[in-house]
PDB file of N, CA and C in Angstrom:
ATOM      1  N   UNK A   1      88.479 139.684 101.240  1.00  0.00           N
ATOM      2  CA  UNK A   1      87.197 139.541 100.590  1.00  0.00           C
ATOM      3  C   UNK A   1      87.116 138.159  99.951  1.00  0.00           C
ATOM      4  N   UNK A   2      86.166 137.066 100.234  1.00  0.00           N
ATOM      5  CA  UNK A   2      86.106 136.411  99.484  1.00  0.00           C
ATOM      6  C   UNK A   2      84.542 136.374  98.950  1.00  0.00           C
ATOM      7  N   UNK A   3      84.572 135.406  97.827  1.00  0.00           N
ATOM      8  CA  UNK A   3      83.298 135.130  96.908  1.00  0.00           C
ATOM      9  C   UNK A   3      83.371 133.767  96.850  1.00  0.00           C
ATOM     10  N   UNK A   4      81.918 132.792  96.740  1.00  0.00           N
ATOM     11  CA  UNK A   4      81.701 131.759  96.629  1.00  0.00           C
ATOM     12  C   UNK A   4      80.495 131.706  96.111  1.00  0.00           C
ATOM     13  N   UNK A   5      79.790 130.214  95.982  1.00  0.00           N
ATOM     14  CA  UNK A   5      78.784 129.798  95.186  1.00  0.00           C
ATOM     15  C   UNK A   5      77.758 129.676  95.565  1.00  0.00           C
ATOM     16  N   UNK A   6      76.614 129.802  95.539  1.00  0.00           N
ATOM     17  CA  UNK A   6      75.670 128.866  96.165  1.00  0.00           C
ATOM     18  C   UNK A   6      75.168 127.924  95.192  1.00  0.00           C
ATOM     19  N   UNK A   7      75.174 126.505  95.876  1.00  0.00           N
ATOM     20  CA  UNK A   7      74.214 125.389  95.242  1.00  0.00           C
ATOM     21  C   UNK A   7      73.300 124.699  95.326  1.00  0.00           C
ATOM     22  N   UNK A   8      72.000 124.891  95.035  1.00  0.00           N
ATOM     23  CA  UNK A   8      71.218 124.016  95.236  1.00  0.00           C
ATOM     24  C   UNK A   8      71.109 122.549  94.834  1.00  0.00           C
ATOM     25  N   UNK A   9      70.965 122.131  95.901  1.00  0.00           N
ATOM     26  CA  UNK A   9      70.575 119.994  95.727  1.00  0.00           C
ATOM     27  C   UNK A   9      69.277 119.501  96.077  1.00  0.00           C
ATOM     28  N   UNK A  10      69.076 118.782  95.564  1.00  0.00           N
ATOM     29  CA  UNK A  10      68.202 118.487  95.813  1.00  0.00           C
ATOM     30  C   UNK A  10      68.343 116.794  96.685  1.00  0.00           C
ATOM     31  N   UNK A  11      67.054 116.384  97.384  1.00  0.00           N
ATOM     32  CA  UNK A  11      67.772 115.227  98.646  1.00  0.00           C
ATOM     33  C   UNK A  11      68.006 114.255  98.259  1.00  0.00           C
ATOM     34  N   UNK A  12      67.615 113.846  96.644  1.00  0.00           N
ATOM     35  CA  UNK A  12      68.462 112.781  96.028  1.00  0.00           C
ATOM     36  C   UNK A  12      69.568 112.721  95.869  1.00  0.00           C
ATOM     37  N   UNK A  13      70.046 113.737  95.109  1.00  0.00           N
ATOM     38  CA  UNK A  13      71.408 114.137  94.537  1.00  0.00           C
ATOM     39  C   UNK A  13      72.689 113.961  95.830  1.00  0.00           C
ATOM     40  N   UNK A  14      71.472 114.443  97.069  1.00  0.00           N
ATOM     41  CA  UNK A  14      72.762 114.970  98.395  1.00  0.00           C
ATOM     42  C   UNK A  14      73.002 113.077  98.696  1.00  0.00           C
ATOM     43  N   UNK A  15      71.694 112.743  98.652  1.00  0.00           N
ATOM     44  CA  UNK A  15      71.731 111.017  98.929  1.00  0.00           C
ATOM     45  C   UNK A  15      72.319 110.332  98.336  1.00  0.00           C
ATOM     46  N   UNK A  16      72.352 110.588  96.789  1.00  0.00           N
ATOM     47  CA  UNK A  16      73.379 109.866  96.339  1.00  0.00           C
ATOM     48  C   UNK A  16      74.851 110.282  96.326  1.00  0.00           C
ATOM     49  N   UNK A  17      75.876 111.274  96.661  1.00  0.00           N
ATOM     50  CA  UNK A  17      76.743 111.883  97.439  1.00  0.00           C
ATOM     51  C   UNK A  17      77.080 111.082  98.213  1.00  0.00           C
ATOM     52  N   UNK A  18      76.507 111.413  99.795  1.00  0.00           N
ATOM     53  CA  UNK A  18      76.455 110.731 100.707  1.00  0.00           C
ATOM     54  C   UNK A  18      76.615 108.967 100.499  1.00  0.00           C
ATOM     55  N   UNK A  19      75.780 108.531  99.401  1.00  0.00           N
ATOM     56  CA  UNK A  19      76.353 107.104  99.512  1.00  0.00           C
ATOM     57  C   UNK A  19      77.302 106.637  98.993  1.00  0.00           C
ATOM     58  N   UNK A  20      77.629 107.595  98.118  1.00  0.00           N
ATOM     59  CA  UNK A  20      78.831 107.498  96.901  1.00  0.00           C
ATOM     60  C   UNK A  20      80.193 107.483  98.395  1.00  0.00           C
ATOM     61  N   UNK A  21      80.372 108.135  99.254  1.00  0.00           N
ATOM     62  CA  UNK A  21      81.192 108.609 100.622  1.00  0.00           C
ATOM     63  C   UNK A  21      81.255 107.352 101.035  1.00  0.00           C
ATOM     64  N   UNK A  22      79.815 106.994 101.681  1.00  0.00           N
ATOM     65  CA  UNK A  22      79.814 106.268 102.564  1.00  0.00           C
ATOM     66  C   UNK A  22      80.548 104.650 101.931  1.00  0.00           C
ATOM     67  N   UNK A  23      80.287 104.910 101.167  1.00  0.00           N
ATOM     68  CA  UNK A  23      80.587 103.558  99.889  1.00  0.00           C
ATOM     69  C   UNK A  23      82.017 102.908  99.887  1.00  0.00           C
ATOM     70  N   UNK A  24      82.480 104.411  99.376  1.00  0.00           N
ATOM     71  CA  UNK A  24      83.904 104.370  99.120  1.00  0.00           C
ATOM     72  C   UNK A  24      84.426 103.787 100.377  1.00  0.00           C
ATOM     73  N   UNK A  25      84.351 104.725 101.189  1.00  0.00           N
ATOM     74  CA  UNK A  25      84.527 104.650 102.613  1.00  0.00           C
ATOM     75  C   UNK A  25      84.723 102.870 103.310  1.00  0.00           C
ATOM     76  N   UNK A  26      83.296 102.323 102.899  1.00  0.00           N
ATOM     77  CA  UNK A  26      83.050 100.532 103.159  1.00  0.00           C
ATOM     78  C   UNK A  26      83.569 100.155 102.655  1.00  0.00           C
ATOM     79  N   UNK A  27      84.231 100.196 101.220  1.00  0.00           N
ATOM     80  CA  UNK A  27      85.171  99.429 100.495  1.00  0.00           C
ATOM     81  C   UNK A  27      86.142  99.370 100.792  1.00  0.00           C
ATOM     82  N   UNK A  28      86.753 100.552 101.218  1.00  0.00           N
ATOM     83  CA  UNK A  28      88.567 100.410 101.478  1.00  0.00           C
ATOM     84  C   UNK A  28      88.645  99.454 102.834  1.00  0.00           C
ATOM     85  N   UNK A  29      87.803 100.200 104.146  1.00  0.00           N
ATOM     86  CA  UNK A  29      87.523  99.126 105.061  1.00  0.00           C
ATOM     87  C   UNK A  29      87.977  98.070 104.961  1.00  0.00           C
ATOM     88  N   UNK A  30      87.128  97.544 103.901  1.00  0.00           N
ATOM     89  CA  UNK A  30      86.718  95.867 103.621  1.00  0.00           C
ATOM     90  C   UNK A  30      87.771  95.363 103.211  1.00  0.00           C
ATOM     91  N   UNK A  31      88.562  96.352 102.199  1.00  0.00           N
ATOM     92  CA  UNK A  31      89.937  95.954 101.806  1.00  0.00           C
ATOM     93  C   UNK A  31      91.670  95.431 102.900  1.00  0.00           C
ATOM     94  N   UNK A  32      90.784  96.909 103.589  1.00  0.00           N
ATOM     95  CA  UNK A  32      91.810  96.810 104.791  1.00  0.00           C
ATOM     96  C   UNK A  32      92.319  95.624 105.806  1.00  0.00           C
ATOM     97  N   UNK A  33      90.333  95.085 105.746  1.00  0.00           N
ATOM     98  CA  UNK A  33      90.608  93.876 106.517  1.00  0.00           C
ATOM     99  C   UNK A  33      91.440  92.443 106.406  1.00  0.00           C
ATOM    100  N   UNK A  34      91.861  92.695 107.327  1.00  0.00           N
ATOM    101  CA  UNK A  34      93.400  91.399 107.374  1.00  0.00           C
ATOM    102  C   UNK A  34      94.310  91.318 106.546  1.00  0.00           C
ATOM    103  N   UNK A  35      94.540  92.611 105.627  1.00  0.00           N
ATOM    104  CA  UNK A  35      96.168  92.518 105.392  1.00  0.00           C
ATOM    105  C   UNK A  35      96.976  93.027 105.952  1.00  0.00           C
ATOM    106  N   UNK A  36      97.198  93.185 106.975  1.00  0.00           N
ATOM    107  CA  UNK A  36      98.510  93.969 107.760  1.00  0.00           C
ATOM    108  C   UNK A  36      98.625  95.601 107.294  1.00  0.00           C
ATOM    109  N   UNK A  37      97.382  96.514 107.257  1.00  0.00           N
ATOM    110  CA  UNK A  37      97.284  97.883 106.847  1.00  0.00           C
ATOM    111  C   UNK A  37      97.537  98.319 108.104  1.00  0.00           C
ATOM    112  N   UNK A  38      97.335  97.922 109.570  1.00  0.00           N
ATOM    113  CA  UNK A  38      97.575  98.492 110.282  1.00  0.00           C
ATOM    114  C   UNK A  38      96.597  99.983 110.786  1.00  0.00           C
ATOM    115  N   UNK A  39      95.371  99.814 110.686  1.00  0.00           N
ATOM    116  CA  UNK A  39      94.772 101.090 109.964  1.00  0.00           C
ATOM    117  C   UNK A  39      94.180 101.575 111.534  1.00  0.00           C
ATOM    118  N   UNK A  40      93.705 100.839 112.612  1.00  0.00           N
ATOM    119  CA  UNK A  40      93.186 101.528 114.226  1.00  0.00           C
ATOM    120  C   UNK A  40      94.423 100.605 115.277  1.00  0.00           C
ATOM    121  N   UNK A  41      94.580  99.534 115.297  1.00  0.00           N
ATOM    122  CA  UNK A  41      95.599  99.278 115.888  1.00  0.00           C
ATOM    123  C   UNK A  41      96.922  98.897 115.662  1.00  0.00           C
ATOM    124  N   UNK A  42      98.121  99.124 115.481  1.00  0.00           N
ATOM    125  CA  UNK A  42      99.440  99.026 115.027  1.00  0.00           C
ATOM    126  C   UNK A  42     100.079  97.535 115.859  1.00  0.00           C
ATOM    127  N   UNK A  43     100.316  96.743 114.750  1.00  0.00           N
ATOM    128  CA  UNK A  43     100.937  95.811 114.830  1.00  0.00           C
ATOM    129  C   UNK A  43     100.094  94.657 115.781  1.00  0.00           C
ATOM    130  N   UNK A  44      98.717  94.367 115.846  1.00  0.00           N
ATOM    131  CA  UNK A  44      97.875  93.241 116.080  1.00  0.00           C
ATOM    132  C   UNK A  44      97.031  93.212 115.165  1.00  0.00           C
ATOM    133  N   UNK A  45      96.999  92.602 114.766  1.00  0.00           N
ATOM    134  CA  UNK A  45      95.961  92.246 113.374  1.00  0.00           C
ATOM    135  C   UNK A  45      94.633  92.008 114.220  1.00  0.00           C
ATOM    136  N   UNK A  46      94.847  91.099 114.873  1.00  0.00           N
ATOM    137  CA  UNK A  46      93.167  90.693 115.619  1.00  0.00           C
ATOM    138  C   UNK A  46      92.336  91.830 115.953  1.00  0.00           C
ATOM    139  N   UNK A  47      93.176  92.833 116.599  1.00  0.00           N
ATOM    140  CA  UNK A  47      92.530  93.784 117.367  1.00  0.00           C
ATOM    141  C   UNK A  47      92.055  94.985 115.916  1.00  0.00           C
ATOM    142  N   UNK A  48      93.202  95.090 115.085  1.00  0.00           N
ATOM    143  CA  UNK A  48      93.192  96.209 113.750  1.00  0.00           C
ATOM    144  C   UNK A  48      91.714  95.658 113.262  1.00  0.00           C
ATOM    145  N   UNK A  49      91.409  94.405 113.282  1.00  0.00           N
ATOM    146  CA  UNK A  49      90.515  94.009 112.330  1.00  0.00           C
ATOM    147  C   UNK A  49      89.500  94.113 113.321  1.00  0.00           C
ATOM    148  N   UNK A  50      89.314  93.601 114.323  1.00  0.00           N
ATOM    149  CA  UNK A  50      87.690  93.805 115.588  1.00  0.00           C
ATOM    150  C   UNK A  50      87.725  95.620 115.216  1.00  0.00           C
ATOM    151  N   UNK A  51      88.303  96.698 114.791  1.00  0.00           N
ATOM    152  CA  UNK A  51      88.247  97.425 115.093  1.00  0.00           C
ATOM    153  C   UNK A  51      87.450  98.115 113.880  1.00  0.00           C
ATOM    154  N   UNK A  52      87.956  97.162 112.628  1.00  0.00           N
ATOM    155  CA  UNK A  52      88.007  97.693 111.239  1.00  0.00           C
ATOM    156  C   UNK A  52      86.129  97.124 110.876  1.00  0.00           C
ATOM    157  N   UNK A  53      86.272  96.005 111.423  1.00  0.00           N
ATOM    158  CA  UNK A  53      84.837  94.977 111.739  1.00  0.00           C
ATOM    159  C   UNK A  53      84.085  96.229 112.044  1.00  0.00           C
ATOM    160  N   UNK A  54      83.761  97.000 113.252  1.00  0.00           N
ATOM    161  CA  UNK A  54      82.838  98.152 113.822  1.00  0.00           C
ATOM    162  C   UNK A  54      82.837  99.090 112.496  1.00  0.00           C
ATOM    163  N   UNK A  55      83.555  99.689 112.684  1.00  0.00           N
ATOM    164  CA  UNK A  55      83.238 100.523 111.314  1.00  0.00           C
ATOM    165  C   UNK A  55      83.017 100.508 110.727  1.00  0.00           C
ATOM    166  N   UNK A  56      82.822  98.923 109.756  1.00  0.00           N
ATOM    167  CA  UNK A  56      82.041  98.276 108.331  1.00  0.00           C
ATOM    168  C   UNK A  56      81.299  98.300 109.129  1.00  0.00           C
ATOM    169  N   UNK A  57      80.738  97.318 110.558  1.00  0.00           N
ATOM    170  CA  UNK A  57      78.621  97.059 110.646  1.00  0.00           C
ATOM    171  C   UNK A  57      78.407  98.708 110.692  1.00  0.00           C
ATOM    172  N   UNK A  58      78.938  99.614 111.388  1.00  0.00           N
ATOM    173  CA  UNK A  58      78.188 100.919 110.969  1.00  0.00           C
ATOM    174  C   UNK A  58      78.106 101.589 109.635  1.00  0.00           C
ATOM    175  N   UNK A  59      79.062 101.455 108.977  1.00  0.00           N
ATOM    176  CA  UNK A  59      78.811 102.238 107.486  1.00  0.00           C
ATOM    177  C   UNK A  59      77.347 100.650 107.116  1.00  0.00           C
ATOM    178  N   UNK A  60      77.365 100.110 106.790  1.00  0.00           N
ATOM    179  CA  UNK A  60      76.000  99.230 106.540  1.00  0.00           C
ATOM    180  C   UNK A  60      75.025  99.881 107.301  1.00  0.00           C
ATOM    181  N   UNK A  61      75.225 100.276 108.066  1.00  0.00           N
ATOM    182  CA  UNK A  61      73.827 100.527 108.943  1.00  0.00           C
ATOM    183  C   UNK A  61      73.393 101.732 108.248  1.00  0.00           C
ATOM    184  N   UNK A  62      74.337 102.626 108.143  1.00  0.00           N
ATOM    185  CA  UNK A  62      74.216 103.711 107.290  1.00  0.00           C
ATOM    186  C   UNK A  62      73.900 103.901 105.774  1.00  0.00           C
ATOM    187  N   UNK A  63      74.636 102.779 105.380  1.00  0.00           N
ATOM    188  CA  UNK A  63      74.136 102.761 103.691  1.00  0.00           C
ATOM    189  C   UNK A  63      72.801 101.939 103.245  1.00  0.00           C
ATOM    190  N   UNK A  64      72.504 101.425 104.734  1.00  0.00           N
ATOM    191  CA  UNK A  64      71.340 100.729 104.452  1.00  0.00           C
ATOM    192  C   UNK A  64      69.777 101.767 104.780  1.00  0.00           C
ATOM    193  N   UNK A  65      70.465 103.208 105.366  1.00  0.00           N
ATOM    194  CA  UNK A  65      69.342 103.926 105.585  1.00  0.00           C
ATOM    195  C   UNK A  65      69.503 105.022 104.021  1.00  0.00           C
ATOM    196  N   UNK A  66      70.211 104.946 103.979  1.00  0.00           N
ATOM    197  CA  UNK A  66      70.607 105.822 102.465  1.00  0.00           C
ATOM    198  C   UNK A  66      70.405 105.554 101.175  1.00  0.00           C
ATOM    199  N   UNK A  67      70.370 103.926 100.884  1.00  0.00           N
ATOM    200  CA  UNK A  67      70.818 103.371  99.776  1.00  0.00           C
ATOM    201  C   UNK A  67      69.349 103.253  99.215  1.00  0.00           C
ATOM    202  N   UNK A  68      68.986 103.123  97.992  1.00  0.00           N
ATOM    203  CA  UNK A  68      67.948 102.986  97.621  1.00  0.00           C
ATOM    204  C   UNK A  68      68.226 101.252  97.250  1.00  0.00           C
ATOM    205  N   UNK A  69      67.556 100.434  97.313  1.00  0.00           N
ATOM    206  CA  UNK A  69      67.227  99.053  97.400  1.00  0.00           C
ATOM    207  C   UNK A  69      67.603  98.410  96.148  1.00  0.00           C
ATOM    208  N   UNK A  70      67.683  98.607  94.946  1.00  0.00           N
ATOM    209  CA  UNK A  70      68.888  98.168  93.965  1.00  0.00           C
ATOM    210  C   UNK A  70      70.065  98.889  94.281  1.00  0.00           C
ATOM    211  N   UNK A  71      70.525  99.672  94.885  1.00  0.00           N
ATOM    212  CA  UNK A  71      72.337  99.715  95.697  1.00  0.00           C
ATOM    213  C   UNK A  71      72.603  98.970  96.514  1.00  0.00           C
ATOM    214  N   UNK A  72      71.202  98.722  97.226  1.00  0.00           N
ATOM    215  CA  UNK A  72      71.573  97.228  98.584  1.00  0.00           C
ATOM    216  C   UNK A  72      72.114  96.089  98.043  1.00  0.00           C
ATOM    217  N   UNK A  73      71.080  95.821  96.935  1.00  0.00           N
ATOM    218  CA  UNK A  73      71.320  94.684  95.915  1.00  0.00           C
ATOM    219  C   UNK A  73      72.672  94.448  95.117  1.00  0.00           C
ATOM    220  N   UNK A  74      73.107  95.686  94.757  1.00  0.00           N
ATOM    221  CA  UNK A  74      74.070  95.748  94.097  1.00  0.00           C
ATOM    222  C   UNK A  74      75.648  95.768  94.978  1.00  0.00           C
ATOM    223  N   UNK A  75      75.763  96.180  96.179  1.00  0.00           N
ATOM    224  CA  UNK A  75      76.401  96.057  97.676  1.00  0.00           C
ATOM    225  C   UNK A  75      76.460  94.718  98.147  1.00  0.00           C
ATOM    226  N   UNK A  76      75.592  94.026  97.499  1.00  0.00           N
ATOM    227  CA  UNK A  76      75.698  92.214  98.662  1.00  0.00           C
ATOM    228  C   UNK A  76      74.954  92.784  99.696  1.00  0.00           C
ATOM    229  N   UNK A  77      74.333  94.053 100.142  1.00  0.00           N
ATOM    230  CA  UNK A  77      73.803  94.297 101.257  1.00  0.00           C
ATOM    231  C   UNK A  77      72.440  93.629 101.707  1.00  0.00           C
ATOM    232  N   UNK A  78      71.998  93.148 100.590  1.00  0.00           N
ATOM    233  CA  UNK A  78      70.480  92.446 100.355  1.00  0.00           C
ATOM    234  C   UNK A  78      70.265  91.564  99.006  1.00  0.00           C
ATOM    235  N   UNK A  79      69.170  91.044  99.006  1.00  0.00           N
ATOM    236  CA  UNK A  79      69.481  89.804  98.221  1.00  0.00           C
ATOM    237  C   UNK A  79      68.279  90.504  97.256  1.00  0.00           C
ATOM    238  N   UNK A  80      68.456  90.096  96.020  1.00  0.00           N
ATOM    239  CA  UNK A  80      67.625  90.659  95.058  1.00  0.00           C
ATOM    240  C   UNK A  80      66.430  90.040  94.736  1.00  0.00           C
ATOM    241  N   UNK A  81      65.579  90.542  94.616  1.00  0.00           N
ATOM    242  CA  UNK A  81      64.112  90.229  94.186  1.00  0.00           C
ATOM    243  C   UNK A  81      64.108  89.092  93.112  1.00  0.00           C
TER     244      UNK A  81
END
């Protein structure tokens, strides 16, 4: 038998979630890139990083459909008013 919760969200709350993820997510990336983390290909940096490269332009693509426009700003994702 189990028991659980239900929660309601509302599509801000889930949006800001979701970017809070996606966020985290772009940062370590970004971190990853070119120190020898080794993180999609083992032991070529060139290739670890073309690889690490794709996955940052997509999380942008993504946080740029998510983000409300002072997070862009605040991301370097866009330049501020």
């Amino acid at each position: 038998m189990s028991s659980g919760y239900t929660i309601e969200l509302d599509w801000e709350t889930v949006d800001h979630v979701v970017v809070g993820q996606l966020r985290n997510t772009w940062e370590a990336l970004k971190g990853n890139l070119g120190n020898g983390d080794w993180v999609f290909v083992w032991g070529d940096q060139e290739a670890d990083d073309a690889e690490i490269q794709k996955r940052i332009d997509a999380l942008e693509l993504l946080l740029a459909w998510y983000s409300t426009p002072d997070e862009l700003v605040e991301m370097g994702l866009k330049e501020g008013a």
